[in-house]
PDB file of N, CA and C in Angstrom:
ATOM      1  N   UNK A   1     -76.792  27.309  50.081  1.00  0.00           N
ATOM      2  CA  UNK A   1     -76.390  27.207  51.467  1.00  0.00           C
ATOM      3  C   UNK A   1     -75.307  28.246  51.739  1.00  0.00           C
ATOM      4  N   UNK A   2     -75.264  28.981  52.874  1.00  0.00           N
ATOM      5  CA  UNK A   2     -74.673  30.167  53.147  1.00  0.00           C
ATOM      6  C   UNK A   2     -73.735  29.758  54.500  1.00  0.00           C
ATOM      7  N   UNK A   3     -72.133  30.045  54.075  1.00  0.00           N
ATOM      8  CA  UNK A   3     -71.480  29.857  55.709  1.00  0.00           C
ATOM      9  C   UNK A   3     -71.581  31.337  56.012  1.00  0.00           C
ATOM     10  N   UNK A   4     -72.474  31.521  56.513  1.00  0.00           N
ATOM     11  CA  UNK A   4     -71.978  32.675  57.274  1.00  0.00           C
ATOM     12  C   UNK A   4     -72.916  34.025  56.700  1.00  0.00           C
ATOM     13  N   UNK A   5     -73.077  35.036  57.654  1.00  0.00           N
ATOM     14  CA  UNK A   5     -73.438  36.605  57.000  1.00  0.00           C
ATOM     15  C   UNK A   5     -72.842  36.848  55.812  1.00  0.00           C
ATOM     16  N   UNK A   6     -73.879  37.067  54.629  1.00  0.00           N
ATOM     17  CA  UNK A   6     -73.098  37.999  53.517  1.00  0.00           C
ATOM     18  C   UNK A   6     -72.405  39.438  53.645  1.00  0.00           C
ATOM     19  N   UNK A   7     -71.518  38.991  53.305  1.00  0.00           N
ATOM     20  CA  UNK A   7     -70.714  40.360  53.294  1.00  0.00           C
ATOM     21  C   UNK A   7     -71.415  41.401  52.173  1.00  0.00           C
ATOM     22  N   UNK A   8     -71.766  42.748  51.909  1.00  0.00           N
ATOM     23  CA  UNK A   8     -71.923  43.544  51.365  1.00  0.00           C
ATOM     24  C   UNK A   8     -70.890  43.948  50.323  1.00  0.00           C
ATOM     25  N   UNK A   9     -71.422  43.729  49.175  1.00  0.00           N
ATOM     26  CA  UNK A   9     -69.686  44.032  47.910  1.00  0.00           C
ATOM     27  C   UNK A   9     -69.942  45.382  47.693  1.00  0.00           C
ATOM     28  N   UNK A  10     -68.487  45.614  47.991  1.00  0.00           N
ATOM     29  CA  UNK A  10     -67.856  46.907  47.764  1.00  0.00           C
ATOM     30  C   UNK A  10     -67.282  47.486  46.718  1.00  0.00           C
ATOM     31  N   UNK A  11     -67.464  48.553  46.442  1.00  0.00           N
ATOM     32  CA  UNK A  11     -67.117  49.283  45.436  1.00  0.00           C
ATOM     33  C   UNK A  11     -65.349  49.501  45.298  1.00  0.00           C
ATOM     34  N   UNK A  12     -64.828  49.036  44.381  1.00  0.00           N
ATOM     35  CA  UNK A  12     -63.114  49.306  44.511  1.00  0.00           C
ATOM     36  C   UNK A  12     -63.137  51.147  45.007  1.00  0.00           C
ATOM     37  N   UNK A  13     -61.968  50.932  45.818  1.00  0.00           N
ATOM     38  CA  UNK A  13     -61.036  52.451  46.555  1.00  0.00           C
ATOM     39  C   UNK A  13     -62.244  52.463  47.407  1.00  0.00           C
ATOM     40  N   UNK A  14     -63.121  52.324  48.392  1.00  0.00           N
ATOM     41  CA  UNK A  14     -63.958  52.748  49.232  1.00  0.00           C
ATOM     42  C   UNK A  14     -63.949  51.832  50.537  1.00  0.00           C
ATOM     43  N   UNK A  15     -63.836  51.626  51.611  1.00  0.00           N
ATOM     44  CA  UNK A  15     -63.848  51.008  52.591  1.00  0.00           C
ATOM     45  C   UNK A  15     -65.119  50.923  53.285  1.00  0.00           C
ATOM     46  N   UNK A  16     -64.832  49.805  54.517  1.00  0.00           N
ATOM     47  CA  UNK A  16     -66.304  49.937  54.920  1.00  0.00           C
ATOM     48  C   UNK A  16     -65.952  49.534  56.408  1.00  0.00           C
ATOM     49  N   UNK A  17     -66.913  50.245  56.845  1.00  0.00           N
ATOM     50  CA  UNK A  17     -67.012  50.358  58.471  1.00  0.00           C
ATOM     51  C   UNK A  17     -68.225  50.250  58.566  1.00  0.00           C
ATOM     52  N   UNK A  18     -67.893  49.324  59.995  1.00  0.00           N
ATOM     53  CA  UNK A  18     -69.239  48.376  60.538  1.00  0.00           C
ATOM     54  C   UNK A  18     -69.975  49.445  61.363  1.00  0.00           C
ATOM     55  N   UNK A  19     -70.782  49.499  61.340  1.00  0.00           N
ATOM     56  CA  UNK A  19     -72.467  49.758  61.820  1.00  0.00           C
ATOM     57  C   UNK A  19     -72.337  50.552  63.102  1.00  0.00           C
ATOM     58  N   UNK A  20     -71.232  49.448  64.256  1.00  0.00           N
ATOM     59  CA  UNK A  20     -71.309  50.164  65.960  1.00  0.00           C
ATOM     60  C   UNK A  20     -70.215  51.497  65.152  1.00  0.00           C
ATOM     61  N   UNK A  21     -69.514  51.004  64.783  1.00  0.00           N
ATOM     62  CA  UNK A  21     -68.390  52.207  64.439  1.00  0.00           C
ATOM     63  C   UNK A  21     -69.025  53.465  63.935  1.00  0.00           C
ATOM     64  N   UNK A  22     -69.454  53.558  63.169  1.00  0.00           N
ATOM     65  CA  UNK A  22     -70.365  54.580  62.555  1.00  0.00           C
ATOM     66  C   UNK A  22     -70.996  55.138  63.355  1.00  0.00           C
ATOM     67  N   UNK A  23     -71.809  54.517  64.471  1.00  0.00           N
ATOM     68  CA  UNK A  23     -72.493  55.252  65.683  1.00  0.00           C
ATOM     69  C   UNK A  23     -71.407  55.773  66.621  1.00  0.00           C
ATOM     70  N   UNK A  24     -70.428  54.955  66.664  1.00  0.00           N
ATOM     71  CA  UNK A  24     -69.073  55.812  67.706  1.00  0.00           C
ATOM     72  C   UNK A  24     -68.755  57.039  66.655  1.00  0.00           C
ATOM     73  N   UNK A  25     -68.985  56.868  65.773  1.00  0.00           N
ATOM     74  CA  UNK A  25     -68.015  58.320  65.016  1.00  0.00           C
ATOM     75  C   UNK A  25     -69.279  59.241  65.063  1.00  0.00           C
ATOM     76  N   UNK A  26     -70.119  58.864  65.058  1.00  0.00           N
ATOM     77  CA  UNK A  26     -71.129  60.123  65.097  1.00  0.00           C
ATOM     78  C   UNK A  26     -71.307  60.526  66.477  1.00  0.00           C
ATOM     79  N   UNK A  27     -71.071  59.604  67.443  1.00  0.00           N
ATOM     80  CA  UNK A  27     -71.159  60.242  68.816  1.00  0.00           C
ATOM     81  C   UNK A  27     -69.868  61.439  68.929  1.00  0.00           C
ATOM     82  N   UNK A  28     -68.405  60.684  68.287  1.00  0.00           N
ATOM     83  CA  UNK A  28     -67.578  61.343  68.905  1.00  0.00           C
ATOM     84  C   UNK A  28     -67.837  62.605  68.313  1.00  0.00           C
ATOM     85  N   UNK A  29     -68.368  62.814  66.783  1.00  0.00           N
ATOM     86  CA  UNK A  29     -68.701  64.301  66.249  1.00  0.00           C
ATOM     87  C   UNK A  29     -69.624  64.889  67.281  1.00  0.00           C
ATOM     88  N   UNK A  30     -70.366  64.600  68.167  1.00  0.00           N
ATOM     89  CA  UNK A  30     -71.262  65.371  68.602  1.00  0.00           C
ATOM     90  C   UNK A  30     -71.195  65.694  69.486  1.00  0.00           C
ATOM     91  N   UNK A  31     -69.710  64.809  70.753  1.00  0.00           N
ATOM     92  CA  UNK A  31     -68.332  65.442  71.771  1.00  0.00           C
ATOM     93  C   UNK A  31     -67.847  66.299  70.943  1.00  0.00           C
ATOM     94  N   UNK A  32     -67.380  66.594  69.792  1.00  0.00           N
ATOM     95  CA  UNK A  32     -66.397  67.543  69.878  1.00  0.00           C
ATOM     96  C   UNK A  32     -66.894  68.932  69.544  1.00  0.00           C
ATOM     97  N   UNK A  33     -68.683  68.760  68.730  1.00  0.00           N
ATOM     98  CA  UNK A  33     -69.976  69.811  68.615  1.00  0.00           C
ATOM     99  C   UNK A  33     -69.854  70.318  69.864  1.00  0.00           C
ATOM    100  N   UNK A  34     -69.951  69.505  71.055  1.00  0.00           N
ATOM    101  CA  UNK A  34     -70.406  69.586  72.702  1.00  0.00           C
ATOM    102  C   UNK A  34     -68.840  70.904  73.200  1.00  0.00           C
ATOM    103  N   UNK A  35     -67.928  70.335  73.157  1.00  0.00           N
ATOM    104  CA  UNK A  35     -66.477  71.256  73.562  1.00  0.00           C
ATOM    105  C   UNK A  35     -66.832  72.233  72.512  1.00  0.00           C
ATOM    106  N   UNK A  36     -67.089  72.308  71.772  1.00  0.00           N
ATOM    107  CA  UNK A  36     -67.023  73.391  71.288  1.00  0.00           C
ATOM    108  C   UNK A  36     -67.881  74.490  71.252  1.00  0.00           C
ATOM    109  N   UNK A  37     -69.023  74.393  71.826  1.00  0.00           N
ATOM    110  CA  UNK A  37     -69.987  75.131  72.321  1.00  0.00           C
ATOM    111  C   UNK A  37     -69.567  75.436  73.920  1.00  0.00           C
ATOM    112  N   UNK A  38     -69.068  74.915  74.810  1.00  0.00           N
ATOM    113  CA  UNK A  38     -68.334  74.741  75.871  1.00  0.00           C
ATOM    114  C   UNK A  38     -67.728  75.832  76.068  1.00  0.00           C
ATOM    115  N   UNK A  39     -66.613  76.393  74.754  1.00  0.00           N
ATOM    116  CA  UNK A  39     -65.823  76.922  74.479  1.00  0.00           C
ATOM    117  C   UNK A  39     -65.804  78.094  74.114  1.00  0.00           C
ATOM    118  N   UNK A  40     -66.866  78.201  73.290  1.00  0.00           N
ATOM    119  CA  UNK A  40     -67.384  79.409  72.915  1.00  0.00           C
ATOM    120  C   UNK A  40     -67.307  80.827  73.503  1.00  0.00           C
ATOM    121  N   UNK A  41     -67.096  81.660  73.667  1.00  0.00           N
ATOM    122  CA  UNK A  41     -67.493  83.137  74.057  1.00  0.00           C
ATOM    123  C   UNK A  41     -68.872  83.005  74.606  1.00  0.00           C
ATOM    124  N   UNK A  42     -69.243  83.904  75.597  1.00  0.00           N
ATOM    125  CA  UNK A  42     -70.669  83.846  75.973  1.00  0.00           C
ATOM    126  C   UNK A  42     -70.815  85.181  75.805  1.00  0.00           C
ATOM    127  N   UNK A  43     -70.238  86.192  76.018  1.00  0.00           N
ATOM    128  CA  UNK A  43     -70.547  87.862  75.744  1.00  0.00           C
ATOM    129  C   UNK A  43     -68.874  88.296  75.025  1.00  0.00           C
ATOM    130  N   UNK A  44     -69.381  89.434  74.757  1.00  0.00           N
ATOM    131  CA  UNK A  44     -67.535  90.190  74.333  1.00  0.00           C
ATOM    132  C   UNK A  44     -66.673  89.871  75.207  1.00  0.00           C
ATOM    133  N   UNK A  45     -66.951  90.403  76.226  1.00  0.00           N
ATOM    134  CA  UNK A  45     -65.801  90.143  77.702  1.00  0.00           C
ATOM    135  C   UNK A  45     -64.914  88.918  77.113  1.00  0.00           C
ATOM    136  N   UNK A  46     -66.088  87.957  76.956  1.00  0.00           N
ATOM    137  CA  UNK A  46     -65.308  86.611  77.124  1.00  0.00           C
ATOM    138  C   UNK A  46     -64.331  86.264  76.129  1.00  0.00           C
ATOM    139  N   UNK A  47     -64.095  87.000  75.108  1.00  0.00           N
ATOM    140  CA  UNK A  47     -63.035  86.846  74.253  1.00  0.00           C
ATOM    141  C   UNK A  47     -61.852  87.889  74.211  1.00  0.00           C
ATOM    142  N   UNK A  48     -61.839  88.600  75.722  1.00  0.00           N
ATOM    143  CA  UNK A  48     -60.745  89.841  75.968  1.00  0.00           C
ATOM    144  C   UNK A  48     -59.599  88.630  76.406  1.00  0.00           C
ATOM    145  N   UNK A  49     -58.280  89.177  76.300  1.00  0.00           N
ATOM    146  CA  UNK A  49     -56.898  88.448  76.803  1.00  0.00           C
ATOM    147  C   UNK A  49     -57.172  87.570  78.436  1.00  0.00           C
ATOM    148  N   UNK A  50     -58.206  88.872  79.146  1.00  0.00           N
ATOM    149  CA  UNK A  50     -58.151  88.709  80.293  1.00  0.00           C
ATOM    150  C   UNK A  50     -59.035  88.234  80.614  1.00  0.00           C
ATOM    151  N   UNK A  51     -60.292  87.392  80.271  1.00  0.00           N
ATOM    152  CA  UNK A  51     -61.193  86.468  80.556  1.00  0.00           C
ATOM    153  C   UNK A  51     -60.569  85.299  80.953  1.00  0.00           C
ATOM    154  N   UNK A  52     -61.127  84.846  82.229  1.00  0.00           N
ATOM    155  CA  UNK A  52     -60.604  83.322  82.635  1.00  0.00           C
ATOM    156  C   UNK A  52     -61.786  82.073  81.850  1.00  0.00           C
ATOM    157  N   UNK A  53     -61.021  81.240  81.698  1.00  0.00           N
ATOM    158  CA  UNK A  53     -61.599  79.813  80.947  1.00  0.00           C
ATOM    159  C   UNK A  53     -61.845  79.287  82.215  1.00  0.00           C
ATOM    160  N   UNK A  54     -63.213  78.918  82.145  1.00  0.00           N
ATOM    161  CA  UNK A  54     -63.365  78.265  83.535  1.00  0.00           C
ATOM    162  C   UNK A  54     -63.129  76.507  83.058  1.00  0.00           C
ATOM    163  N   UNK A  55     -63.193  76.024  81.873  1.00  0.00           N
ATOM    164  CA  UNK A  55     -62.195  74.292  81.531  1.00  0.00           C
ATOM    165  C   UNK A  55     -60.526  74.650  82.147  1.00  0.00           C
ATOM    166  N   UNK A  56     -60.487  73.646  82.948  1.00  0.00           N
ATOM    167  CA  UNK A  56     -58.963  73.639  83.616  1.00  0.00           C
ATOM    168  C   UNK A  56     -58.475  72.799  82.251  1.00  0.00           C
ATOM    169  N   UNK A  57     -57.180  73.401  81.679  1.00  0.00           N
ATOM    170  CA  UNK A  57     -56.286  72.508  80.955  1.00  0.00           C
ATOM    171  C   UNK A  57     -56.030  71.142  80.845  1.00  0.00           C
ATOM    172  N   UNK A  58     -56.093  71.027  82.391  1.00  0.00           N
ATOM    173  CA  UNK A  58     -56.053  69.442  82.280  1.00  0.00           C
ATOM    174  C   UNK A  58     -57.385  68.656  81.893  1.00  0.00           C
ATOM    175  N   UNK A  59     -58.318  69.399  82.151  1.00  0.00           N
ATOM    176  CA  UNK A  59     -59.656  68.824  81.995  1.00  0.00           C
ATOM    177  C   UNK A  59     -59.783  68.684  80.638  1.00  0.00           C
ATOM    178  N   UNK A  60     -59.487  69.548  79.881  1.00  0.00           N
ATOM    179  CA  UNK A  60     -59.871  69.964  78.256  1.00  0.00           C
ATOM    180  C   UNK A  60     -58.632  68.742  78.057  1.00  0.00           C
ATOM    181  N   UNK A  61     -57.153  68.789  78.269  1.00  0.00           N
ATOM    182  CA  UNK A  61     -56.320  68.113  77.697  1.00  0.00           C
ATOM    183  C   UNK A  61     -57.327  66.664  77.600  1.00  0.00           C
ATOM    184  N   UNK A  62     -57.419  66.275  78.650  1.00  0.00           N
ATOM    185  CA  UNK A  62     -58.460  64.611  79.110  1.00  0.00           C
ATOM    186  C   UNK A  62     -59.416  64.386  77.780  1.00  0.00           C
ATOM    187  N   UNK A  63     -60.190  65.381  77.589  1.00  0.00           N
ATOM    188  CA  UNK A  63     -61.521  65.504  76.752  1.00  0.00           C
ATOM    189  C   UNK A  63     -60.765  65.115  75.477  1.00  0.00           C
ATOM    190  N   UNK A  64     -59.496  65.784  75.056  1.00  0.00           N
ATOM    191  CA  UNK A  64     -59.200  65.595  73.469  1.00  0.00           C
ATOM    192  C   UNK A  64     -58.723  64.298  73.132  1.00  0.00           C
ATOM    193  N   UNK A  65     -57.883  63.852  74.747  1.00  0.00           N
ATOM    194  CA  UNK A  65     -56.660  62.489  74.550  1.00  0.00           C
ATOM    195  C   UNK A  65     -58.275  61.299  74.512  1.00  0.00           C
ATOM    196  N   UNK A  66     -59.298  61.600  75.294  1.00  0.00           N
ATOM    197  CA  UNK A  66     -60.674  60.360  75.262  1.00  0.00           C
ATOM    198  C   UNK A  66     -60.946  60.135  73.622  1.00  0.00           C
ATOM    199  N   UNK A  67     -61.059  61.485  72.906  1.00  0.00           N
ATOM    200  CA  UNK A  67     -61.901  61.570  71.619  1.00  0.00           C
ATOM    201  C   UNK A  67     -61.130  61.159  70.651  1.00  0.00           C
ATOM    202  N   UNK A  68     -59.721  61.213  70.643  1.00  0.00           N
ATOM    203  CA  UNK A  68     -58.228  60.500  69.813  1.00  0.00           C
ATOM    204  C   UNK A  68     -58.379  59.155  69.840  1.00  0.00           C
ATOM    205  N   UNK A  69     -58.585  58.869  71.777  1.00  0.00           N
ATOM    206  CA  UNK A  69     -58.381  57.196  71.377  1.00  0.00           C
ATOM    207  C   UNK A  69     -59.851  56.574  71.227  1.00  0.00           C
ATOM    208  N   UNK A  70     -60.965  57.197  70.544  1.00  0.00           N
ATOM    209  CA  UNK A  70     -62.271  56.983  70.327  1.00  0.00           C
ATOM    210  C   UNK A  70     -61.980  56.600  68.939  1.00  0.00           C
ATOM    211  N   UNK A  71     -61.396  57.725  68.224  1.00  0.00           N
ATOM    212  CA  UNK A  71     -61.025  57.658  67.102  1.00  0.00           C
ATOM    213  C   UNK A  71     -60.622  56.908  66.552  1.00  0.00           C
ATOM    214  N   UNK A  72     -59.220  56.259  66.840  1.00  0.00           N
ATOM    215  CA  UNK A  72     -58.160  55.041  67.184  1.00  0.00           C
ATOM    216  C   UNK A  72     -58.793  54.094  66.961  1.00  0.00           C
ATOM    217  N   UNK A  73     -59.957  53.623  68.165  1.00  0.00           N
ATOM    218  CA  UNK A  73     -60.551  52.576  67.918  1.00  0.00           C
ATOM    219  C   UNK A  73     -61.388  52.204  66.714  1.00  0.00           C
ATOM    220  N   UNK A  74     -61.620  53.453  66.091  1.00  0.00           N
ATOM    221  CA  UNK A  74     -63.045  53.803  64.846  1.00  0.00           C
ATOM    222  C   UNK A  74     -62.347  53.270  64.294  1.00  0.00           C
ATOM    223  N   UNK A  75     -61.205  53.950  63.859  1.00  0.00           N
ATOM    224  CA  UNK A  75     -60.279  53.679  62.813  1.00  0.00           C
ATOM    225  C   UNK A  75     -59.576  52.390  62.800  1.00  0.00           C
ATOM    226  N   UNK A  76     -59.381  51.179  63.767  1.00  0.00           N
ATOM    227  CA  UNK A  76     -59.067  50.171  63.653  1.00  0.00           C
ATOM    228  C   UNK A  76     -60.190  49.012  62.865  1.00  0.00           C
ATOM    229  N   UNK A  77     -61.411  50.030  62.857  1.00  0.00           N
ATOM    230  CA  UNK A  77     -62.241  48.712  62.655  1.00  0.00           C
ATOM    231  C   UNK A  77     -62.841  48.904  60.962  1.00  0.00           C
ATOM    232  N   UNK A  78     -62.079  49.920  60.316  1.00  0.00           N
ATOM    233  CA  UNK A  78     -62.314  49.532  58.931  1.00  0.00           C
ATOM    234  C   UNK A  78     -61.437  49.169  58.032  1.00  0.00           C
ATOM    235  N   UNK A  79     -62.460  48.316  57.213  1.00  0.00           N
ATOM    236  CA  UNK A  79     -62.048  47.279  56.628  1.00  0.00           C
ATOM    237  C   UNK A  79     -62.099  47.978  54.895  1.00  0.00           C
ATOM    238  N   UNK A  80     -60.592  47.634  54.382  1.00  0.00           N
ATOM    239  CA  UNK A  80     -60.506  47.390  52.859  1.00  0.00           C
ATOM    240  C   UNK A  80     -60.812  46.381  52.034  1.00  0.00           C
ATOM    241  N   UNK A  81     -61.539  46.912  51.581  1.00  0.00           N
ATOM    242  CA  UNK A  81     -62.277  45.130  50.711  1.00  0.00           C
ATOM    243  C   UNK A  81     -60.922  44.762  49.904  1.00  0.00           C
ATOM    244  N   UNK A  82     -60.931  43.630  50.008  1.00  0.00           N
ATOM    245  CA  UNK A  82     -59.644  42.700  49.496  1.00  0.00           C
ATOM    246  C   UNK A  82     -58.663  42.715  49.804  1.00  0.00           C
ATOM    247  N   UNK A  83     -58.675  43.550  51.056  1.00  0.00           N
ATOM    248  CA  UNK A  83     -57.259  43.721  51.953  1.00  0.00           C
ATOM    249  C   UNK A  83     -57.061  42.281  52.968  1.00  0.00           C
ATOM    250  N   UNK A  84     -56.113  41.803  52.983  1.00  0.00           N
ATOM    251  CA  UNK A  84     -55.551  40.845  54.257  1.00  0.00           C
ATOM    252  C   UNK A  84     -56.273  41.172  55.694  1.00  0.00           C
ATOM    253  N   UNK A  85     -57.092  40.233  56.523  1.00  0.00           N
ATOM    254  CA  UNK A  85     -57.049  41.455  57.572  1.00  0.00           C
ATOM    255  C   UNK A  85     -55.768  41.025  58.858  1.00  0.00           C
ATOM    256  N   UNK A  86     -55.104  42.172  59.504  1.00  0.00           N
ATOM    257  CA  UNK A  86     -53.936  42.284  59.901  1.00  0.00           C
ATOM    258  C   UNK A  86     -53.769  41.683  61.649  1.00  0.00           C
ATOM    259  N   UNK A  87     -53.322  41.329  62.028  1.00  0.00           N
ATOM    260  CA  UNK A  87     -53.131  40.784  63.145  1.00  0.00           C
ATOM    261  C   UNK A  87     -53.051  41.191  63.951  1.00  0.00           C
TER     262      UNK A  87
END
């Protein structure tokens, strides 16, 4: 008789992150793939002093502070096997 989902045993020093998390971290890799193609040079010109960035600062600032607290959240949700979990 089982209370509950088996937990998956873990290998000592390795952590484990749940399933949605893993799909958020691969999304957020594929935002920051996305800005960075964004970003890119499109001809020579575009990497002279005097080429304008058509991302407004604030726009790009927005994009990095979203993908930090994406992160944040990733990172709250793994778990150390035999760790306390924290309050």
């Amino acid at each position: 008789m089982s209370n509950g989902p088996a937990r998956p045993i873990a290998t000592p020093g390795c952590y484990q992150l749940p399933e949605d998390a893993h799909l958020a971290l691969e999304q957020t890799r594929d935002r920051l793939r996305l800005l960075a193609c964004l970003a890119a040079p499109r001809s020579p010109h575009d990497d002279l002093p005097e080429a304008a960035f058509l991302l407004k600062p604030a726009a790009l600032a927005h994009c990095f502070q979203e993908l930090a607290d994406r992160l944040d959240r990733i990172l709250q949700q793994v778990h150390w096997p035999g760790a306390s979990p924290s309050a």
